[in-house]
Protein backbone atom coordinates (compact mmCIF):
# COMPACT_ATOMS: atom_id res chain seq x y z
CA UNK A 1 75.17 145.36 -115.20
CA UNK A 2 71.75 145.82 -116.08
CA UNK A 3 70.60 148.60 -118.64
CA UNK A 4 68.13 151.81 -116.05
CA UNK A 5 65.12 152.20 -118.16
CA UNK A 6 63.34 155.79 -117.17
CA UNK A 7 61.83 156.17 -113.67
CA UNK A 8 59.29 158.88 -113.58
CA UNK A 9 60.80 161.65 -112.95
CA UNK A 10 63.81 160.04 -111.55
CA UNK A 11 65.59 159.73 -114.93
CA UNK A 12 68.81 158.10 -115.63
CA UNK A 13 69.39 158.33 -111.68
CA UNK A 14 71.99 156.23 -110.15
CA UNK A 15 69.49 155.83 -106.77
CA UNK A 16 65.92 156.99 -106.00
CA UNK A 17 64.51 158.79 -103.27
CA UNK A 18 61.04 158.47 -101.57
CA UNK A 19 59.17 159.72 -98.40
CA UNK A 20 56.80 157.11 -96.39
CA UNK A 21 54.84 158.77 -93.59
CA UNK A 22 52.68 156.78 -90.68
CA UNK A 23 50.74 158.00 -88.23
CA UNK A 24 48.74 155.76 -85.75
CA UNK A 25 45.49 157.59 -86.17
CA UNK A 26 45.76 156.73 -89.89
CA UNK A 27 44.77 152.69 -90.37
CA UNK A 28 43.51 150.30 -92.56
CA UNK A 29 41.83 148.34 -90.12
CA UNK A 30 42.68 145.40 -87.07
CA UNK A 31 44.96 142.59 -88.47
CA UNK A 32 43.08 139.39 -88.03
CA UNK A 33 45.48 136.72 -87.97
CA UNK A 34 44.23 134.02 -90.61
CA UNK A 35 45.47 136.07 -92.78
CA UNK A 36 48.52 134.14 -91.99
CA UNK A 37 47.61 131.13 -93.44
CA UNK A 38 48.48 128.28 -95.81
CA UNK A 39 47.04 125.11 -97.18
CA UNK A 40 47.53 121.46 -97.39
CA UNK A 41 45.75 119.60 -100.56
CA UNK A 42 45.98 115.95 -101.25
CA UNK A 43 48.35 116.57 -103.76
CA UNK A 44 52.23 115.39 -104.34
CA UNK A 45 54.07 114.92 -101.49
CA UNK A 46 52.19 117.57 -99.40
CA UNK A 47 50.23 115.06 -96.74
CA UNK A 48 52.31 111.83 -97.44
CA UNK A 49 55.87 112.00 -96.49
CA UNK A 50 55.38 115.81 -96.07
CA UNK A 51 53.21 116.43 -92.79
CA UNK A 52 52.55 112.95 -92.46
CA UNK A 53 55.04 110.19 -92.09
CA UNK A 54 54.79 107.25 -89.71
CA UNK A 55 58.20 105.93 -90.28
CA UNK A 56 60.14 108.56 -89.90
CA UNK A 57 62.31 108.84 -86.88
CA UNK A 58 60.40 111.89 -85.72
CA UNK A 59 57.10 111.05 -86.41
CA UNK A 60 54.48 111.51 -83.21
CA UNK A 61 51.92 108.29 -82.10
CA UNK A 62 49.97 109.89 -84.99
CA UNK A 63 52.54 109.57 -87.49
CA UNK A 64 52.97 113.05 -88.18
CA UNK A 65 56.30 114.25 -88.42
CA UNK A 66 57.25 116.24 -85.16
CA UNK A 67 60.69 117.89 -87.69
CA UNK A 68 58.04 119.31 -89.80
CA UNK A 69 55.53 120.78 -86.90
CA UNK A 70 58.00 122.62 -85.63
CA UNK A 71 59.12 124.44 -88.58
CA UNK A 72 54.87 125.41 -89.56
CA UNK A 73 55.14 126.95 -85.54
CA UNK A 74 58.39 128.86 -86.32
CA UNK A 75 56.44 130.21 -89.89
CA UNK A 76 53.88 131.38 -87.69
CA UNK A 77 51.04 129.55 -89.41
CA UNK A 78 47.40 130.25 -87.94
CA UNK A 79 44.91 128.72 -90.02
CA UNK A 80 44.96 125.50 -92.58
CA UNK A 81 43.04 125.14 -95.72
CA UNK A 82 42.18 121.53 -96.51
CA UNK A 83 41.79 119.20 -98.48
CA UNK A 84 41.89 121.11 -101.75
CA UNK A 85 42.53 122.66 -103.42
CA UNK A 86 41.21 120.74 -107.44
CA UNK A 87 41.42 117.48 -105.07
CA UNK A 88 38.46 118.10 -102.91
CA UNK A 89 36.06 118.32 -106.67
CA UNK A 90 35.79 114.46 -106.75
CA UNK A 91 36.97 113.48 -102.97
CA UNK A 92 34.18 111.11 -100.83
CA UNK A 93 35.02 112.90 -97.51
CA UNK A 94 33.76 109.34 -96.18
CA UNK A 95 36.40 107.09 -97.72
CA UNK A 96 38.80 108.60 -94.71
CA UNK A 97 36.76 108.24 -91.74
CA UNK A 98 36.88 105.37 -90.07
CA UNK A 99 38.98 102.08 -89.37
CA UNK A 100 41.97 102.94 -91.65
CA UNK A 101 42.16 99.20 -92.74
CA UNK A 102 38.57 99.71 -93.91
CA UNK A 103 39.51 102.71 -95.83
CA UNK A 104 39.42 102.55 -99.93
CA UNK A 105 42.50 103.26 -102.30
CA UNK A 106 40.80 105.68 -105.26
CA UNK A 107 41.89 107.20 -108.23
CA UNK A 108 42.35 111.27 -107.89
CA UNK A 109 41.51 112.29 -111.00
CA UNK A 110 42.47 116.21 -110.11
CA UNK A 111 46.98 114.63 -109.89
CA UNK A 112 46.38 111.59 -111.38
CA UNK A 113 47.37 109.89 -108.40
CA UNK A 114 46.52 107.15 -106.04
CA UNK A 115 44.89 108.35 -102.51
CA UNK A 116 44.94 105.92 -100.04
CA UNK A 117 42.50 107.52 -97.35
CA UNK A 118 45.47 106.90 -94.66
CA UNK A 119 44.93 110.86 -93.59
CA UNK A 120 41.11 112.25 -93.73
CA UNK A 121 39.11 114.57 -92.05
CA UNK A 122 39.88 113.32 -87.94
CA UNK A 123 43.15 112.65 -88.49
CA UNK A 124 43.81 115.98 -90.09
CA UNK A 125 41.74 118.27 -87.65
CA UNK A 126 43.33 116.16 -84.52
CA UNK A 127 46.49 117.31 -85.80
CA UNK A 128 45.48 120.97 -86.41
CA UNK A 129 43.95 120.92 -83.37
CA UNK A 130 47.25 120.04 -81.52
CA UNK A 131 49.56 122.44 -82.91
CA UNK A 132 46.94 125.52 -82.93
CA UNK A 133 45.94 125.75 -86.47
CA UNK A 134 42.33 126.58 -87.16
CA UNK A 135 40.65 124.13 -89.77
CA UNK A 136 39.86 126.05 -93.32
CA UNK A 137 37.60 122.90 -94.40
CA UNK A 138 36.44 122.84 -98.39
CA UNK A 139 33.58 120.70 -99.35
CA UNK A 140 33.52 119.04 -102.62
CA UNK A 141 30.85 121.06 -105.56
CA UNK A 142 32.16 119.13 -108.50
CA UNK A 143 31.43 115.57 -108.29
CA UNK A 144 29.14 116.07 -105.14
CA UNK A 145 26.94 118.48 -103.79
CA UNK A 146 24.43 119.94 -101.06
CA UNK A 147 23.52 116.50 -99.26
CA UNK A 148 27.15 115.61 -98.70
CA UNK A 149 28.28 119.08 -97.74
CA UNK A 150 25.34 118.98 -94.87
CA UNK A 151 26.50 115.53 -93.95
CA UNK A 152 30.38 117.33 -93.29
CA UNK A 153 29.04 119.70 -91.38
CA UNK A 154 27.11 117.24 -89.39
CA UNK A 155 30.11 115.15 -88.95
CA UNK A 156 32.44 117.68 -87.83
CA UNK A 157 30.59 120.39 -85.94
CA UNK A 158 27.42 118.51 -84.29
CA UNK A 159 28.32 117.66 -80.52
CA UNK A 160 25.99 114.04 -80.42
CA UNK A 161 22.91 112.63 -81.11
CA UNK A 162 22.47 112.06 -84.80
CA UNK A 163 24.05 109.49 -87.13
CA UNK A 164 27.12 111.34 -88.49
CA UNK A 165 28.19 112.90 -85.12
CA UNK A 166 27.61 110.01 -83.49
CA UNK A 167 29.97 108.37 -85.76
CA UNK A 168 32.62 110.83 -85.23
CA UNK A 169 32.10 110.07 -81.75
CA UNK A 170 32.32 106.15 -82.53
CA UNK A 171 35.51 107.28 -84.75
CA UNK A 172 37.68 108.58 -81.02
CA UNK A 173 36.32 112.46 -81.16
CA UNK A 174 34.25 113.01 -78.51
CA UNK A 175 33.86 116.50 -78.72
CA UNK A 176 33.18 118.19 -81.95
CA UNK A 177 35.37 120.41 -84.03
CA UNK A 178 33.86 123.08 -84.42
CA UNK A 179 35.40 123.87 -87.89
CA UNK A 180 33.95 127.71 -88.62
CA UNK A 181 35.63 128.18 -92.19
CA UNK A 182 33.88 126.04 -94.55
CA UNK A 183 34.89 126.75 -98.47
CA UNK A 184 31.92 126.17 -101.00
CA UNK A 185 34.01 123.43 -103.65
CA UNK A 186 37.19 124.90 -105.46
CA UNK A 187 38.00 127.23 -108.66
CA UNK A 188 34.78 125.70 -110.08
CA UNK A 189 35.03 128.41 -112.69
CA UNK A 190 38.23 126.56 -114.03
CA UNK A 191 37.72 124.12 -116.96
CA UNK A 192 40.27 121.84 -115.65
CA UNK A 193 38.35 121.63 -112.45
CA UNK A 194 36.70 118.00 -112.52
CA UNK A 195 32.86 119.02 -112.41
CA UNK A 196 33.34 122.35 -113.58
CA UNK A 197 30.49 124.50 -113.99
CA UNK A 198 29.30 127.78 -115.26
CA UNK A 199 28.67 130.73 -112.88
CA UNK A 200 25.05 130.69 -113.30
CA UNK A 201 25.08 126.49 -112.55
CA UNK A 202 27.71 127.31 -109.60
CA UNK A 203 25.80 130.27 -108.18
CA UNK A 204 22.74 128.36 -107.50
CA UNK A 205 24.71 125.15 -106.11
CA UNK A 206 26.67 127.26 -103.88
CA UNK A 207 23.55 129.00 -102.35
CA UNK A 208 21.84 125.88 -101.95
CA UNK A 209 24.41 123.85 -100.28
CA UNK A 210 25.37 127.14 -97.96
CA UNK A 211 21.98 127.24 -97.05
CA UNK A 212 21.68 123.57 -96.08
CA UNK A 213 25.23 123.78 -94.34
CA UNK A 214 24.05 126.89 -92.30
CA UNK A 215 20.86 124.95 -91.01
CA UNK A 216 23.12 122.48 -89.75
CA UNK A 217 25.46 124.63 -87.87
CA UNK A 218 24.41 128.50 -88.02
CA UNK A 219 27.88 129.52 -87.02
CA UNK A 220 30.15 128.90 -89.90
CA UNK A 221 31.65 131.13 -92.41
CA UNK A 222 30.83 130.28 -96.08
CA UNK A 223 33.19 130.44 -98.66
CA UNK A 224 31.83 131.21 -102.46
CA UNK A 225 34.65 130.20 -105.22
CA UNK A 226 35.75 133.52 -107.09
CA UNK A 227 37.43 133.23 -110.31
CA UNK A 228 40.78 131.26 -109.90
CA UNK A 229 42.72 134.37 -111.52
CA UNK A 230 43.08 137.87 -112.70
CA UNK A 231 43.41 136.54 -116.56
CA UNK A 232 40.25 134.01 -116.68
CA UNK A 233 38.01 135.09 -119.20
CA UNK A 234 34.84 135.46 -117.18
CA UNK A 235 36.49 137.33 -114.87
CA UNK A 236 34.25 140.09 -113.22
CA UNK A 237 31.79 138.56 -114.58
CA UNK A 238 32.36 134.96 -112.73
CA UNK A 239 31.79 137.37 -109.59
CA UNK A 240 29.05 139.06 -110.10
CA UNK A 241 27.16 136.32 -111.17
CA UNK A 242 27.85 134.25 -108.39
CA UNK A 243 27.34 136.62 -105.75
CA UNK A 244 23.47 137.24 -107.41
CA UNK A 245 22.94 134.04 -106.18
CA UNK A 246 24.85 133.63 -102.87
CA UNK A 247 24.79 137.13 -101.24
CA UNK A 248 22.69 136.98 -98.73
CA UNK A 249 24.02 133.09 -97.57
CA UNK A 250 28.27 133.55 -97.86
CA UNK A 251 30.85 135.06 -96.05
CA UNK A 252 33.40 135.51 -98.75
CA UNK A 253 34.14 135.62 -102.19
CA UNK A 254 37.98 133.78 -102.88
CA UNK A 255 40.64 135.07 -104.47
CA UNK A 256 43.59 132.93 -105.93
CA UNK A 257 46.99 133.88 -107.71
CA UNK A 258 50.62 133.00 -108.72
CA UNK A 259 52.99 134.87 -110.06
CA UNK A 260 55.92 133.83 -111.57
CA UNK A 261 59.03 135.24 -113.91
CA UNK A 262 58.27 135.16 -117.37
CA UNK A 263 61.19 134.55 -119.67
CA UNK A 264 63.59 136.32 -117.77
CA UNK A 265 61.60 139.62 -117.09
CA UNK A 266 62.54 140.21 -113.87
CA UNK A 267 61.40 143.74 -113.60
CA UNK A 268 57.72 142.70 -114.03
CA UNK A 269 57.63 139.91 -111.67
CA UNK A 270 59.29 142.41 -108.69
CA UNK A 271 56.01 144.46 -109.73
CA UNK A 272 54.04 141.30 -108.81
CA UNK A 273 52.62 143.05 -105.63
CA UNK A 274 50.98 145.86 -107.74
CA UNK A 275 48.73 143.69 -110.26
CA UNK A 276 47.56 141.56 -106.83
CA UNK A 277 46.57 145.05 -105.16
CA UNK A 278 44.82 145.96 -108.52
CA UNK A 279 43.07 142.10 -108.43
CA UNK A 280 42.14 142.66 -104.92
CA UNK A 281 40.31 146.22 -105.86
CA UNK A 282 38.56 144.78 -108.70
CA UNK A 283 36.76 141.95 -106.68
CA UNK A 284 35.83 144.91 -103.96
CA UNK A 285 34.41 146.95 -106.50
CA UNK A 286 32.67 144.12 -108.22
CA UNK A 287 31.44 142.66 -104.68
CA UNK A 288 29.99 146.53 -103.26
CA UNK A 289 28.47 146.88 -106.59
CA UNK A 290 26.27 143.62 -106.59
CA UNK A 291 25.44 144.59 -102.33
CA UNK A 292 24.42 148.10 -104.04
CA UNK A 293 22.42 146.54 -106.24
CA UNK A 294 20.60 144.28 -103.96
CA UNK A 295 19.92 146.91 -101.90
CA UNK A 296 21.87 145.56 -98.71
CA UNK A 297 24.38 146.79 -96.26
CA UNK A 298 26.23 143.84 -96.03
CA UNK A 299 29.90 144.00 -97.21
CA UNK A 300 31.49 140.57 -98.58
CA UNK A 301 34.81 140.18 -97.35
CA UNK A 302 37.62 138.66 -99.23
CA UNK A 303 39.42 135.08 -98.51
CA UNK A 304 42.49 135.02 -100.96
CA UNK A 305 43.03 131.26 -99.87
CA UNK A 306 45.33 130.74 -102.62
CA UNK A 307 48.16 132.81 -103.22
CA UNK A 308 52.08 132.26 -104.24
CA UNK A 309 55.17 132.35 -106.28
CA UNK A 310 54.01 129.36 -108.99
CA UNK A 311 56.53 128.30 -112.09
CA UNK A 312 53.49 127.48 -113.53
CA UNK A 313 55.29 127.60 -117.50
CA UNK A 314 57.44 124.56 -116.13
CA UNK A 315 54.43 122.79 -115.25
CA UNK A 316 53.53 120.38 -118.20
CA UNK A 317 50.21 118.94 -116.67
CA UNK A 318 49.51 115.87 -114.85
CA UNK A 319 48.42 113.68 -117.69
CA UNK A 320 51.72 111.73 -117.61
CA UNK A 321 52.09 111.85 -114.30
CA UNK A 322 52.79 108.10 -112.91
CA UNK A 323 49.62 106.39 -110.70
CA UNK A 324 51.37 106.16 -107.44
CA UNK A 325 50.83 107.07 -103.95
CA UNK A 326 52.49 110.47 -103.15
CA UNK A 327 54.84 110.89 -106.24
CA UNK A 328 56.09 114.41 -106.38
CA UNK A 329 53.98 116.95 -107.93
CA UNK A 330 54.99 120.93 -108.51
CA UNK A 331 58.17 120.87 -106.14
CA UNK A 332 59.48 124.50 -106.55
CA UNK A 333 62.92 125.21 -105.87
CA UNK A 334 63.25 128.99 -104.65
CA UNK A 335 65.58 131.59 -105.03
CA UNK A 336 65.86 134.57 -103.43
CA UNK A 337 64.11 137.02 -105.63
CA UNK A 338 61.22 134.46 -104.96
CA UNK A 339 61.39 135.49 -101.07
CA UNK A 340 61.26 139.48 -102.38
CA UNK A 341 58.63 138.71 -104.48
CA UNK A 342 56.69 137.10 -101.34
CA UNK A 343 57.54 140.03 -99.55
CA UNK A 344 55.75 141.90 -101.37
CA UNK A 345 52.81 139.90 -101.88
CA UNK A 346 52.42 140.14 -98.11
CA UNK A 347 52.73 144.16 -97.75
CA UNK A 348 49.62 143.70 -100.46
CA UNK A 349 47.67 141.36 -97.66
CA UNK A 350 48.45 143.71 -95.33
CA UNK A 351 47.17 146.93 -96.91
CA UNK A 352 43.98 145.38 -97.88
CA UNK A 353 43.23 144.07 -94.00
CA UNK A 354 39.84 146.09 -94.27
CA UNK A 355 38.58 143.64 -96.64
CA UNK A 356 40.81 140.55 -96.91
CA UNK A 357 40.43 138.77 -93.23
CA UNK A 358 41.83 135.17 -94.41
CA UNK A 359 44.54 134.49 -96.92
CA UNK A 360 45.92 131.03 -97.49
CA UNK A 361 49.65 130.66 -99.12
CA UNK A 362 49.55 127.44 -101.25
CA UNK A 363 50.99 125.35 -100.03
CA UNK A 364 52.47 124.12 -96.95
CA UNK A 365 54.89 121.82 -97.43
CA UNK A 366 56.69 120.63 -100.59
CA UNK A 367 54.40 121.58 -102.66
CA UNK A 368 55.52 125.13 -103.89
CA UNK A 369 56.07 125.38 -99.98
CA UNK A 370 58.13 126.74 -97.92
CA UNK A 371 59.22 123.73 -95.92
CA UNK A 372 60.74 121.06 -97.64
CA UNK A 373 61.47 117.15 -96.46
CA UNK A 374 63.05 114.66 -97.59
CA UNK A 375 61.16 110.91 -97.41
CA UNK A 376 62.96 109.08 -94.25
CA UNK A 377 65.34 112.31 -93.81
CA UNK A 378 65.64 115.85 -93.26
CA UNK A 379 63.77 119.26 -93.33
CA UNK A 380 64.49 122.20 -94.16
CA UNK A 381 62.93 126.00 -94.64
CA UNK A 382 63.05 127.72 -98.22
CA UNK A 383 63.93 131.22 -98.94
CA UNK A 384 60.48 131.84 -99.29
CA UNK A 385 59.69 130.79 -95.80
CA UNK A 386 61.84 133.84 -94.03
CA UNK A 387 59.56 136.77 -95.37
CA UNK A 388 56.60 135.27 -94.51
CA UNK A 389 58.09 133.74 -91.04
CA UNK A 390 59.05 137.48 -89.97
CA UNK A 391 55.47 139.41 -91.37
CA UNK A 392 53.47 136.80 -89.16
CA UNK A 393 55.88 137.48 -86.25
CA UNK A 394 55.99 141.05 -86.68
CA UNK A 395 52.88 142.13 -88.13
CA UNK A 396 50.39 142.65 -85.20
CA UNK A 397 47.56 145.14 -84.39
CA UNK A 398 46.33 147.65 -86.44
CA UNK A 399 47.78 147.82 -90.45
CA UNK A 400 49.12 151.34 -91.23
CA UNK A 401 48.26 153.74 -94.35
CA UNK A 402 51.76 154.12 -95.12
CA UNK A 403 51.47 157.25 -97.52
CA UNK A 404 54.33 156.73 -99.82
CA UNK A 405 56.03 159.00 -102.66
CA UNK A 406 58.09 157.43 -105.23
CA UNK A 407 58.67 156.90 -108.42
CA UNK A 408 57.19 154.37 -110.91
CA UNK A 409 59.20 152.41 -113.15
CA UNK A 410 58.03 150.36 -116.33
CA UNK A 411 57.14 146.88 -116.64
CA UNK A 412 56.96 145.19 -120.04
CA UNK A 413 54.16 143.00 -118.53
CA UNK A 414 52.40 145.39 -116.04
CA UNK A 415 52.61 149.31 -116.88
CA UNK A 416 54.45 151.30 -114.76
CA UNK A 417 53.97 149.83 -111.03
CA UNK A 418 55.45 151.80 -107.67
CA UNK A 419 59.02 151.31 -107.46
CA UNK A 420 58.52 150.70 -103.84
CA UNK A 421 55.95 149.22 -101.61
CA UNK A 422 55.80 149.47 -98.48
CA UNK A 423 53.38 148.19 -95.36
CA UNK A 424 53.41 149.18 -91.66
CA UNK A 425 51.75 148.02 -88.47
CA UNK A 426 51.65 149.27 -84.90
CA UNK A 427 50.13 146.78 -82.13
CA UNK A 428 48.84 149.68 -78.98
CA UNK A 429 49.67 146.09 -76.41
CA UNK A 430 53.27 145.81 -76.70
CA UNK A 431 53.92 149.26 -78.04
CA UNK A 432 55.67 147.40 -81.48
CA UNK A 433 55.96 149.60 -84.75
CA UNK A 434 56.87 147.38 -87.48
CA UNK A 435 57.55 148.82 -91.36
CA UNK A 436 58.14 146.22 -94.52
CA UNK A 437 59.18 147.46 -97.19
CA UNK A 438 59.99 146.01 -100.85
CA UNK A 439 62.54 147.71 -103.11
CA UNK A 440 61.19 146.60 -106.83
CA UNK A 441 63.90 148.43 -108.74
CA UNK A 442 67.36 147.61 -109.91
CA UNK A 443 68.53 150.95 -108.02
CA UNK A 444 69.08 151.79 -104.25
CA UNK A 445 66.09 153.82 -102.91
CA UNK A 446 66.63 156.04 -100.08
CA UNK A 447 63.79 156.55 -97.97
CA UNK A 448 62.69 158.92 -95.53
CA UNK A 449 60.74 157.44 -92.91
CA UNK A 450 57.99 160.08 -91.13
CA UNK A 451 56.65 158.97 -88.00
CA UNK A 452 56.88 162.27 -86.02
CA UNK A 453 53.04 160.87 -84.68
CA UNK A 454 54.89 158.35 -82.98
CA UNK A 455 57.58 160.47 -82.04
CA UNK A 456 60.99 158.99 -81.69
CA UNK A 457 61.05 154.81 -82.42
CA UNK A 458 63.49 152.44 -80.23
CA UNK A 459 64.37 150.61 -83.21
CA UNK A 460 65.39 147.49 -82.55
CA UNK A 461 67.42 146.58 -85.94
CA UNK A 462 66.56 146.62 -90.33
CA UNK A 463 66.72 143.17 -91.65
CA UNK A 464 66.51 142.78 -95.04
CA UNK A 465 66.90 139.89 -98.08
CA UNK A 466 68.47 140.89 -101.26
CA UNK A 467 67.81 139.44 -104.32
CA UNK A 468 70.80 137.63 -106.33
CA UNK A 469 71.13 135.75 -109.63
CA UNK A 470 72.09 132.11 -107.54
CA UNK A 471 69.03 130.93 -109.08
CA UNK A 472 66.83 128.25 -107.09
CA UNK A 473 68.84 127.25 -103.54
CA UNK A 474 68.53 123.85 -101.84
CA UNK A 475 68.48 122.61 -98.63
CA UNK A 476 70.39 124.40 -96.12
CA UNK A 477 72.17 127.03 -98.38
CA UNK A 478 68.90 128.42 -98.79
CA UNK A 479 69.09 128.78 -95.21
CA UNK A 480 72.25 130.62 -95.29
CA UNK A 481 71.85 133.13 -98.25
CA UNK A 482 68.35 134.02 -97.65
CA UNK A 483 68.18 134.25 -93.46
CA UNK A 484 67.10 138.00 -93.14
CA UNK A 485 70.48 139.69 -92.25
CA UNK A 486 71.40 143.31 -90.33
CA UNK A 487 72.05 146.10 -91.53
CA UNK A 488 73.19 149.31 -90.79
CA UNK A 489 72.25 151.85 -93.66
CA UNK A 490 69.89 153.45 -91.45
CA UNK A 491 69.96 156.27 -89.17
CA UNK A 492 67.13 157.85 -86.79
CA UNK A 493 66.62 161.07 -84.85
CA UNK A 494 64.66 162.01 -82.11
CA UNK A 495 62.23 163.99 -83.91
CA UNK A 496 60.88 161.21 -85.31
CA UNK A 497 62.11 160.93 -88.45
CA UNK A 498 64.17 157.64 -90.11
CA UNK A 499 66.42 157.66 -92.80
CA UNK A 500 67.21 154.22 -94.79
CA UNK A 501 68.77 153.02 -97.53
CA UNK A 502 67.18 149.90 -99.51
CA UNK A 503 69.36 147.80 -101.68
CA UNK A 504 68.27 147.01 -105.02
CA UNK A 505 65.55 144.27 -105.46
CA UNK A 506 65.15 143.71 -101.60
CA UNK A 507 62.83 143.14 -99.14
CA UNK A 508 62.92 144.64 -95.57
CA UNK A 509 61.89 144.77 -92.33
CA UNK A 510 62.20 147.79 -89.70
CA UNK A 511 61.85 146.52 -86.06
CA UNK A 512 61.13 149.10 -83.61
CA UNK A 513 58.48 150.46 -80.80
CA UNK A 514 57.61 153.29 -79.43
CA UNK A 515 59.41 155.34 -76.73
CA UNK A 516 56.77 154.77 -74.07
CA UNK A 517 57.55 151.12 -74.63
CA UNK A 518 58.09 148.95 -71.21
């Protein structure tokens, strides 16, 4: 049994109790759906023997793997970032176009692996294409620059009539993509990033190139690369600098985080959704205040296009790493405080809809992923993929201000952080109220659900996943322990009011709709 530090003003209490009101009128903003997305880098095992397998007994004409499609459409997946991730900062986007025997082997310095070209740009956007994913394409700014951004553009998003589209058309795509999410290189602040650069250098490159990419196709979203975490030491800085230079020409400044439990501190890393909100805040403050001073009405929104649970402590670096073609690279195994945790992170997406319109979790498949495969064998979904599988399902319409009382409790590595968090939806089509909600502590919380501006809710069932000490879970027992499960500790009334009871370090999901529902 673990030792109850203080909780506010809940001291030495054997539960807590909080109060969560919603009201429909009350709203962060429309839920666009790319915030439900992920991303697939040139890295480990994600393309080769992950997505991508022509051997395998269910791979398509394409060689993709058919096992592994279907699992990304159960997710709920909407949007694709590719091909990097530190990979795209030395990749020749041209070296996989083409006839694939033509295609070069190179050296990728970013995994110190081989890339054999077998998967580029068509093949990748062909498969998108097919299974309704929208492209999220990132154009190299370390080892390359505004010509060969322009070119990608060109390639991709020009219907005929000039050499690269033509090309593409010569390549078996006769229509063009019409890729609209273009990201301006990759966590080019980061000094392991091959072609790194300082924010002044980046700033200017970025602007340049988006300019030149918008003159191609006027349509796309830009990208600009925001620091690649909280803890960089240019921080703040990194943004406001960068967005000097690019204000007027991008979209969206990035965001990217992983969190992770630190020497067994368990308490801080189930306050993980807290320092993210905080991150998110700072970049909106730091964006608005470089608009302000420019003088224009424009608002930046936010792309957090790389976000996760990371054991980043176990990761030793890829300087050893062995030169072959797809060797395994960062394959987390996940336990189910690791699917809480990503709970969480999501409720923090979710209540920051009015500025965060795309968000990426890295990666796809089995790297840190949620879907796992085995070369020549099986897949199989990680605890991590249920939370995220249910939010995309569930989470539709407008995002709820779900005013919340609670206590804090302390974190060695964070302050005190909310003891619960909690996000809400309501989609006016279909009539669905949906509430998730994240019990951080090591005590039960009961809750008192207001929605008395909704009246009474048909609820259709609480589903929640409890943390346990199992540790990382493999394969199919993953499956079994952390498959959201029923429960019954809650209890409604028809003035529109809903009592439950959240088990210690859990995350949960209340399914329910209105009573004017068809």
């Amino acid at each position: 049994m673990r030792q109850v530090e203080a909780y506010g003003p809940a001291m030495c209490a054997e539960s807590l109790s909080g109060s969560v009101t919603i009201d429909p009128a009350d709203h962060h903003g429309h839920i666009d759906r790319r915030i439900f997305g992920s991303f697939v880098e040139h890295m480990g095992r994600s393309v080769y023997s992950g997505i991508y397998e022509p051997t395998h007994a269910t791979a398509d004409a394409d060689g993709f793997r058919t096992d592994v499609a279907r699992l990304i459409e159960e997710l709920g997946v909407t949007v694709v970032r590719y091909p990097g991730g530190n990979f795209v900062s030395g990749y020749r986007w041209e070296d996989g176009v083409g006839p694939r025997e033509a295609r070069p082997a190179r050296l990728d310095l970013a995994w110190r692996s081989i890339e054999p070209n077998t998967v580029g740009t068509d093949e990748f956007v062909r498969w998108a294409t097919a299974h309704r994913l929208e492209t999220m394409m990132a154009v190299n700014l370390g080892t390359r620059g505004i010509q060969e951004a322009a070119d990608l553009v060109e390639y991709c998003n020009i219907p005929t009539g000039t050499a690269w589209s033509d090309l593409r058309r010569a390549n078996g795509s006769a229509n063009p993509y019409g890729i609209k999410l273009w990201c301006l290189g990759n966590e080019m602040d980061g000094p392991w990033q091959t072609g790194h650069k300082t924010a002044e250098e980046y700033g200017n490159l970025a602007a340049q190139t988006g300019r030149a990419m918008k003159l191609v196709d006027p349509g796309i979203e830009l990208i600009a690369c925001g620091s690649s975490g909280r803890d960089m030491p240019t921080f703040g800085t990194w943004e406001a600098t960068v967005l000097s230079h690019t204000y007027d020409v991008v979209d969206y400044i990035s965001l990217h985080a992983y969190y992770e439990e630190f020497e067994g501190d368990r308490r801080s890393f189930l306050g993980s959704g807290a320092v993210m909100d905080g991150f998110i805040k700072d970049v909106v403050t730091t964006a608005d205040a470089v608009g302000a001073r420019l003088g224009s009405d424009k608002k930046i929104k936010l792309s957090f296009d790389e976000w996760n649970v990371w054991y980043q402590s176990r990761f030793a670096g890829a300087e050893d790493f062995p030169l072959e073609v797809a060797s395994p690279r960062i394959e987390d195994v996940y336990g189910t405080v690791d699917a809480v945790v990503v709970g969480d992170l999501l409720i923090t997406l979710l209540n920051n809809v009015d500025r965060i319109t795309v968000a990426c979790q890295a990666q796809l498949v089995n790297v840190i992923a949620p879907i796992m495969t085995k070369r020549g064998g099986p897949s199989w979904r990680q605890t991590i993929f249920y939370p995220f599988a249910e939010t995309s399902r569930r989470a539709r319409g407008t995002s709820l201000v779900a005013a919340t009382e609670i206590a804090t409790m302390a974190t060695a590595r964070y302050g005190d952080v909310p003891a619960l968090a909690v996000a809400a939806t309501h989609d006016p089509g279909t009539s669905s109220v949906s509430v998730f909600l994240v019990n951080r502590s090591e005590l039960a919380i009961d809750v008192d659900l207001r929605h008395e501006a909704f009246g009474a809710l048909k609820i259709e069932g609480v589903y929640t996943i409890a943390a346990d000490d199992s540790g990382p879970l493999y394969g199919e027992t993953a499956a079994a322990v952390a498959r959201p499960r029923l429960t019954n500790a809650w209890s409604t009334d028809p003035v529109g009011r809903t009592s439950l009871r959240l088990e210690p370090e859990s995350w949960s999901t209340l399914r329910g709709s209105t009573q004017d529902a068809s």
